[in-house]
Protein backbone atom coordinates (compact mmCIF):
# COMPACT_ATOMS: atom_id res chain seq x y z
CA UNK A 1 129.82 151.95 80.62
CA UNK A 2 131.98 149.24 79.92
CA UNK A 3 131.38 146.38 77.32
CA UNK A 4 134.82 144.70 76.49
CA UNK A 5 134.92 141.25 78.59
CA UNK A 6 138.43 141.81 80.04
CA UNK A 7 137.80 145.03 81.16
CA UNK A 8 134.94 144.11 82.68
CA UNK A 9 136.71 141.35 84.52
CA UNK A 10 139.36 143.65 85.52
CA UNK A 11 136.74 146.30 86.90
CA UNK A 12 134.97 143.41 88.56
CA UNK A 13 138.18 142.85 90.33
CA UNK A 14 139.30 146.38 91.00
CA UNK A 15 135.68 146.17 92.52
CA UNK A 16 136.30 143.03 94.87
CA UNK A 17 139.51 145.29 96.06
CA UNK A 18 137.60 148.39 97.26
CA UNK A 19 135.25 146.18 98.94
CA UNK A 20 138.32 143.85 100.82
CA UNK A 21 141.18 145.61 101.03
CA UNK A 22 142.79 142.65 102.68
CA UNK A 23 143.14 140.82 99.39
CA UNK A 24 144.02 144.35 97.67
CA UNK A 25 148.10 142.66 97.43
CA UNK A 26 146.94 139.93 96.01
CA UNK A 27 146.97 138.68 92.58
CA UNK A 28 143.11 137.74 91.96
CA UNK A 29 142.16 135.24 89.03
CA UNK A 30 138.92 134.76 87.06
CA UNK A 31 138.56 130.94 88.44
CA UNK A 32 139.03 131.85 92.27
CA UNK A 33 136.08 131.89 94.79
CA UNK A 34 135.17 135.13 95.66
CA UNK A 35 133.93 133.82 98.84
CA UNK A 36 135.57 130.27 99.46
CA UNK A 37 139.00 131.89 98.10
CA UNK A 38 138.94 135.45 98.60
CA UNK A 39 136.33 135.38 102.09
CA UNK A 40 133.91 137.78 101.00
CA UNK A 41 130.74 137.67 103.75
CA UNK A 42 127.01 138.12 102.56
CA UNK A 43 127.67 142.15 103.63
CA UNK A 44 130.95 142.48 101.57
CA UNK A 45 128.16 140.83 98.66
CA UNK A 46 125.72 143.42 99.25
CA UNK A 47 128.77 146.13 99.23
CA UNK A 48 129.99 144.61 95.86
CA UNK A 49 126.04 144.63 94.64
CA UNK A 50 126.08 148.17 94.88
CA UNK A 51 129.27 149.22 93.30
CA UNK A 52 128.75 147.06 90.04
CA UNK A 53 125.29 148.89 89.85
CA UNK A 54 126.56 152.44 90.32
CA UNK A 55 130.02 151.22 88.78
CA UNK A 56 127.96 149.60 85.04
CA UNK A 57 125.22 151.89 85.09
CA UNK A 58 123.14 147.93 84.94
CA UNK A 59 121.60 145.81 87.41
CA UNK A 60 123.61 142.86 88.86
CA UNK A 61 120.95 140.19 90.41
CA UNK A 62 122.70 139.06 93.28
CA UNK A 63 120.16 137.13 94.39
CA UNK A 64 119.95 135.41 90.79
CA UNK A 65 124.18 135.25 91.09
CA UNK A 66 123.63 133.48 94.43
CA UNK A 67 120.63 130.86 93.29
CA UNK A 68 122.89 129.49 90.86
CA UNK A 69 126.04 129.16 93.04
CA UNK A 70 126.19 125.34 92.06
CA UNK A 71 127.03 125.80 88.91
CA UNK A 72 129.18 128.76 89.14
CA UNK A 73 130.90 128.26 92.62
CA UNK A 74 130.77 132.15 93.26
CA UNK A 75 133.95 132.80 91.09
CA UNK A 76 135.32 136.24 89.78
CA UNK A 77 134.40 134.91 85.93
CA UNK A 78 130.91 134.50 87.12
CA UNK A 79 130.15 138.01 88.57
CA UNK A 80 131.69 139.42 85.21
CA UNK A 81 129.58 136.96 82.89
CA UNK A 82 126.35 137.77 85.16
CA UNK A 83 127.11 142.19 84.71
CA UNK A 84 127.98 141.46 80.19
CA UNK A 85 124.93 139.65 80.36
CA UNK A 86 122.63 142.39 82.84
CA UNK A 87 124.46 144.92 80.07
CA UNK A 88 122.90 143.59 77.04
CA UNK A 89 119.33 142.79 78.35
């Protein structure tokens, strides 16, 4: 399982690559959307869901992720913050 923050982040977007291989060319950043910026659908979600549970070993709440979209605006930082923090409960 992984712990460090960046290599979480980096895993996280690995991830976001297996799921949309369209934006596998493209240089991804913490900040970006992952569905305003990148166009990941509610499926592609579900797909990513699954990998960062199997991926971790932990359980990342999408639904919890998606309830507090306002604050977070769906970005790449987010979905890593949301799996260090589903680590350590």
């Amino acid at each position: 399982m992984t712990t460090a923050p960046n290599a979480t982040l980096d895993d996280i977007i690995d991830l976001l690559k297996e799921v949309k291989p369209g934006i596998a060319d493209q240089s991804v950043e913490p900040q970006q959307s992952v569905v305003e910026d990148l166009g990941l659908d509610s499926l592609d979600l579900l797909q990513l869901a699954r990998r960062i549970n199997r991926h971790f070993g932990t359980e990342f709440d999408l639904d919890a992720w998606s309830a507090e979209a306002d604050e977070h605006h769906r970005s790449v930082a987010s979905i890593a913050a949301a799996v260090e923090g589903a680590g350590r409960a």
